[in-house]
Protein backbone atom coordinates (compact mmCIF):
# COMPACT_ATOMS: atom_id res chain seq x y z
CA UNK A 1 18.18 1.42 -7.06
CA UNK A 2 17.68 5.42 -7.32
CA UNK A 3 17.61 4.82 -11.33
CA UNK A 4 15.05 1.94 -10.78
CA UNK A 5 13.19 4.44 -8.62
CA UNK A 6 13.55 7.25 -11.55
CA UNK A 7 12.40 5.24 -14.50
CA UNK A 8 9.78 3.21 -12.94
CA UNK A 9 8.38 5.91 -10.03
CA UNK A 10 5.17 6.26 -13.54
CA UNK A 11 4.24 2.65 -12.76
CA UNK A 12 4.64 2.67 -9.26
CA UNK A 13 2.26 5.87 -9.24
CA UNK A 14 0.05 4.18 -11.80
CA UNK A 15 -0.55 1.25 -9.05
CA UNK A 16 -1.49 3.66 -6.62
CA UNK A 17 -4.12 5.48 -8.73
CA UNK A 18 -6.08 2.04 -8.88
CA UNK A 19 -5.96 1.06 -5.19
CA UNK A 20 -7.28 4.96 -4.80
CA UNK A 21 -9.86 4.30 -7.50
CA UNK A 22 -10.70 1.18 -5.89
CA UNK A 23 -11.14 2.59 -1.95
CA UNK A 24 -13.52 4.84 -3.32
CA UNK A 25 -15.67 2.30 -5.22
CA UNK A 26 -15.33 -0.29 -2.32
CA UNK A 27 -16.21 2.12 0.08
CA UNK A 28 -19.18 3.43 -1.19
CA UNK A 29 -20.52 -0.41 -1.75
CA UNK A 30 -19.75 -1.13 1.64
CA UNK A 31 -21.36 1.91 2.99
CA UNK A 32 -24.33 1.12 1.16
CA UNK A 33 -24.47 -2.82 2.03
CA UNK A 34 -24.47 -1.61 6.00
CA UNK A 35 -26.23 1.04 5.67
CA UNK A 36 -29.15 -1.14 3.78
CA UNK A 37 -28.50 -4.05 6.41
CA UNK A 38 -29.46 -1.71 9.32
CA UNK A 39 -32.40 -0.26 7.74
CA UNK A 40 -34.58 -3.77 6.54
CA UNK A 41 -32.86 -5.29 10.31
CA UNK A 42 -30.41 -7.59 8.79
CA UNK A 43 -28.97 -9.55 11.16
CA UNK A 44 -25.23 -9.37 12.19
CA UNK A 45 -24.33 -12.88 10.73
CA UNK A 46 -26.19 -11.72 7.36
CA UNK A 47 -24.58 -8.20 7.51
CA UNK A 48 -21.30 -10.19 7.91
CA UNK A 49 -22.08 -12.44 5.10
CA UNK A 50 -22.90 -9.24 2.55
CA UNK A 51 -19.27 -7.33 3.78
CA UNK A 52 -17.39 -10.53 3.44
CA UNK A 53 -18.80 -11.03 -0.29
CA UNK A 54 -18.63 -7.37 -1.42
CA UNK A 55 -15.07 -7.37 0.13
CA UNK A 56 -13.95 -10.81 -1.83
CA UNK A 57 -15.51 -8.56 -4.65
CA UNK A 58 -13.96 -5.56 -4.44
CA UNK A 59 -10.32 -7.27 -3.99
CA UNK A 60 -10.28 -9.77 -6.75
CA UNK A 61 -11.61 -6.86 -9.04
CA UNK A 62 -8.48 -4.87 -7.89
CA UNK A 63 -6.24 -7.53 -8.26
CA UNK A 64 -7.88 -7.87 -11.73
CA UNK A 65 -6.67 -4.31 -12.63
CA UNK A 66 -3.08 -5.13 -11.18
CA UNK A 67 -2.65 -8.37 -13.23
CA UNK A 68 -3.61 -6.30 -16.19
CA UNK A 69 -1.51 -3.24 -15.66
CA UNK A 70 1.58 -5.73 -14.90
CA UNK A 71 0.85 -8.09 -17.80
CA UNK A 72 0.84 -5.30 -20.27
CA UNK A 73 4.45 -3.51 -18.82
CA UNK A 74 5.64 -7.15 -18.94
CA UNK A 75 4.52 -7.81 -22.87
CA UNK A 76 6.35 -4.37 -23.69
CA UNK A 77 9.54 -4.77 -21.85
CA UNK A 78 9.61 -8.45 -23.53
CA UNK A 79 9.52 -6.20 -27.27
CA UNK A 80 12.65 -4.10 -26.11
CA UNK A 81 14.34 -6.87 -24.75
CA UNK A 82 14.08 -8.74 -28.01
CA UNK A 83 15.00 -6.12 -29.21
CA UNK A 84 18.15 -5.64 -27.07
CA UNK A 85 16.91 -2.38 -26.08
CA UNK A 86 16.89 -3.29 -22.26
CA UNK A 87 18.25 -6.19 -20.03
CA UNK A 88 15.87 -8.45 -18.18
CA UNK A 89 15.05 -7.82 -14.78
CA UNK A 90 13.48 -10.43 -13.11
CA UNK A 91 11.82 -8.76 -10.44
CA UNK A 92 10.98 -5.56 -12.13
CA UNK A 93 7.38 -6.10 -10.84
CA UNK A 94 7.95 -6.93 -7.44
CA UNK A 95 9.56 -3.87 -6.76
CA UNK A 96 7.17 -1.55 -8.47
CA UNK A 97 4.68 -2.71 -6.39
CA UNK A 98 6.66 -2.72 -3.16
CA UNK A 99 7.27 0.90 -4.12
CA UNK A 100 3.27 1.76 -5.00
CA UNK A 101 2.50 -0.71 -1.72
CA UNK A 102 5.26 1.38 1.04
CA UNK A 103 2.77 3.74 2.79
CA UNK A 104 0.46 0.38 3.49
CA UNK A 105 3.35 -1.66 4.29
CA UNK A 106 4.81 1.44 6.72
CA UNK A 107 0.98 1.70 8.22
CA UNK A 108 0.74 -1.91 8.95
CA UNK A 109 4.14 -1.63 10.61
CA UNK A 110 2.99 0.98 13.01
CA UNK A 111 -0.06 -0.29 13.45
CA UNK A 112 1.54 -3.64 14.88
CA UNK A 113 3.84 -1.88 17.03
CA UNK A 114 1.19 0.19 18.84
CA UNK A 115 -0.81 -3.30 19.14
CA UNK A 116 2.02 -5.23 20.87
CA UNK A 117 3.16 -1.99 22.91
CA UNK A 118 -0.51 -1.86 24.50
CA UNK A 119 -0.44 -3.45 27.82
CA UNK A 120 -1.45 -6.88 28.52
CA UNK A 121 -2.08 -7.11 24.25
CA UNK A 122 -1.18 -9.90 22.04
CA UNK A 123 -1.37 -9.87 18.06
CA UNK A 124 -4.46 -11.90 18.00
CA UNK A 125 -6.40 -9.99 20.77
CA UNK A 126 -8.90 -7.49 20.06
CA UNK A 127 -7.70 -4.05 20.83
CA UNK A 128 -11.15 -2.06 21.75
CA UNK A 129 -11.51 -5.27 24.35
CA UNK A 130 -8.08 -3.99 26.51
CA UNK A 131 -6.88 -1.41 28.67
CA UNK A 132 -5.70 1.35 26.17
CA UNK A 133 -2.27 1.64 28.11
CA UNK A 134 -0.19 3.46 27.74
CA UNK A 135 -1.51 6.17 25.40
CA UNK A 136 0.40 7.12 22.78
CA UNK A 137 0.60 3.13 22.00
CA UNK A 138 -3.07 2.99 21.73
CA UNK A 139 -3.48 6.29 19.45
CA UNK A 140 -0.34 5.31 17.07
CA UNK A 141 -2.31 1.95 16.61
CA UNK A 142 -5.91 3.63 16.60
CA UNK A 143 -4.83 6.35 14.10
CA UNK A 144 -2.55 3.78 11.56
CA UNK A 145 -5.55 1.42 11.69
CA UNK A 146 -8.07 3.84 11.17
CA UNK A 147 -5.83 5.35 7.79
CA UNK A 148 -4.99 1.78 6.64
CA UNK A 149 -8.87 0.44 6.82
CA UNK A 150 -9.88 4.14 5.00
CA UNK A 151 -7.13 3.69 2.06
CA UNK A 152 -7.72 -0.04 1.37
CA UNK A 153 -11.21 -0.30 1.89
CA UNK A 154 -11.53 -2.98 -0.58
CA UNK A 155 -10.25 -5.10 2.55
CA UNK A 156 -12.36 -3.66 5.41
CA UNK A 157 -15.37 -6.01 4.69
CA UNK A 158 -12.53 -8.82 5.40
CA UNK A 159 -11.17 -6.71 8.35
CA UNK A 160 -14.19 -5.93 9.83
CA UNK A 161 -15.44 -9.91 9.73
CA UNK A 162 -12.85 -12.60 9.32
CA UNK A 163 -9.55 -11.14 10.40
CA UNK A 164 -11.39 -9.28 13.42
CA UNK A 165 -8.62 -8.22 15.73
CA UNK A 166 -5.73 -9.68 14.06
CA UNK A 167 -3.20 -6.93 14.39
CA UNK A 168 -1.02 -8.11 11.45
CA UNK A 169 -3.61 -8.23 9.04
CA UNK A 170 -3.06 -4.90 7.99
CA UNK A 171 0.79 -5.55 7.54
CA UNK A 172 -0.26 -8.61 5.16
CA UNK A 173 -2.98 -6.74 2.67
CA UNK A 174 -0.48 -5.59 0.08
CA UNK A 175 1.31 -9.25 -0.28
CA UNK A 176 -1.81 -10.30 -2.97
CA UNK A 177 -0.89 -6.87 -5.00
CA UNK A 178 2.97 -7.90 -4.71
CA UNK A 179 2.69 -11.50 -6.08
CA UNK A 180 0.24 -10.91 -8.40
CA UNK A 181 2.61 -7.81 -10.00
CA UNK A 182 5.88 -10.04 -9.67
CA UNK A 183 4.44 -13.04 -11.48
CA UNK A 184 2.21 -11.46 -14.12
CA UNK A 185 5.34 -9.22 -14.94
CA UNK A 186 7.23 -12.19 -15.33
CA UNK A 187 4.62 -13.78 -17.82
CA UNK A 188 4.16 -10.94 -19.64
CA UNK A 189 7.75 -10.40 -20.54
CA UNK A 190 7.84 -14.55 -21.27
CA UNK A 191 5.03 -14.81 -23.57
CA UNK A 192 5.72 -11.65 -25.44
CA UNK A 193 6.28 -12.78 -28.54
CA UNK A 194 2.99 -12.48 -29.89
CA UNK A 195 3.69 -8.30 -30.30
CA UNK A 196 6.40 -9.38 -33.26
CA UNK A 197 5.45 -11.43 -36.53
CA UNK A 198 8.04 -14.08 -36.55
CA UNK A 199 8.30 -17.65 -38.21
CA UNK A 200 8.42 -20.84 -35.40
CA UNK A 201 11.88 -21.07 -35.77
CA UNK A 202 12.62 -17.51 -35.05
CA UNK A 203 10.50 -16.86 -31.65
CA UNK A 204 12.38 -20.34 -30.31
CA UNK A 205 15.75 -18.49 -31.33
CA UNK A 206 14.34 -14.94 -29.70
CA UNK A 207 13.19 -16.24 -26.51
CA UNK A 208 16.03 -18.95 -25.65
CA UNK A 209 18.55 -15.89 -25.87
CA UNK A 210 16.21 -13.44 -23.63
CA UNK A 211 17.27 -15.60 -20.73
CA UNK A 212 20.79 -16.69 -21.11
């Protein structure tokens, strides 16, 4: 796992550059849909309505940029293992994003244990509603949710509407980056064979011994 880490900790860094580059982007649209919401009186089921859809948005375009990114690795690692220049991993891309995904995963984490710690709290109960009790419970969940929201923005709209509350929604925003980097890995390195000029016969040949 440590060489994994070593010859795949570019990728994993790559992912993270585009949820950065995404936070910023969704967070200045969001800013701008509430901010323009409060000032022509919007009301809060409109205001909703605007953060839900610039949220949806913001997260398929992100997911766009993951599909690509994990697509591409997969159609070059499907060239070198043609080529015999590599074995096939299966779930290459699941780990590289559970690698780019660990501070949101560890977040979520802490953020659920503050919630449940909090007196009187359940999972599905809205934290600002209870007794913050005791204290460093409340501030390990107010500071971990208060990170997580500011670093995947892209999901606050959905947060901030829809999943009000839940105190494990955090813990499940990086599952849609994990699946869609495990399976569009695995495609990529699959249908491949379109990088190498080869007759019919040939590409059958190439990709039947890829997987045995």
């Amino acid at each position: 796992m440590k060489q994994f880490f070593k010859d795949n900790i570019y990728q994993a860094v790559r992912m993270l550059l585009n949820q950065i580059a995404m936070t910023m982007f969704s967070f200045m649209l969001i800013f701008a849909v509430s901010t323009a919401g409060e000032k022509n009186g919007a009301s809060d089921s409109t205001n909703d309505m605007l953060l839900i859809l610039v949220s949806l948005l913001s997260v398929l375009f992100y997911l766009f940029l993951l599909y690509h990114m994990s697509y591409e690795m997969g159609q070059k690692d499907g060239i070198r293992i043609q080529g015999k220049r590599m074995s096939y991993f299966r779930w290459k891309g699941f780990f590289i994003a559970l690698i780019a995904n660990s501070l949101n995963i560890l977040l979520g984490l802490l953020e659920m244990i503050g919630k449940i710690a909090i007196e009187g709290d359940s999972l599905f109960a809205d934290v600002s509603q209870m007794n913050p009790s005791p204290v460093w419970a409340a501030n390990l969940y107010n500071l971990c949710h208060t990170v997580a929201r500011f670093i995947q923005s892209m999901y606050s709209g959905l947060g901030a509407t829809v999943f009000r509350g839940v105190g494990f929604f955090d813990l499940l925003i990086p599952l849609p980056a994990i699946l869609v980097c495990t399976v569009f890995y695995q495609l990529g390195v699959r249908y491949s064979d379109g990088f190498i000029k080869r007759t019919p016969k040939e590409s059958k040949k190439a990709k039947d011994s890829r997987y045995q």
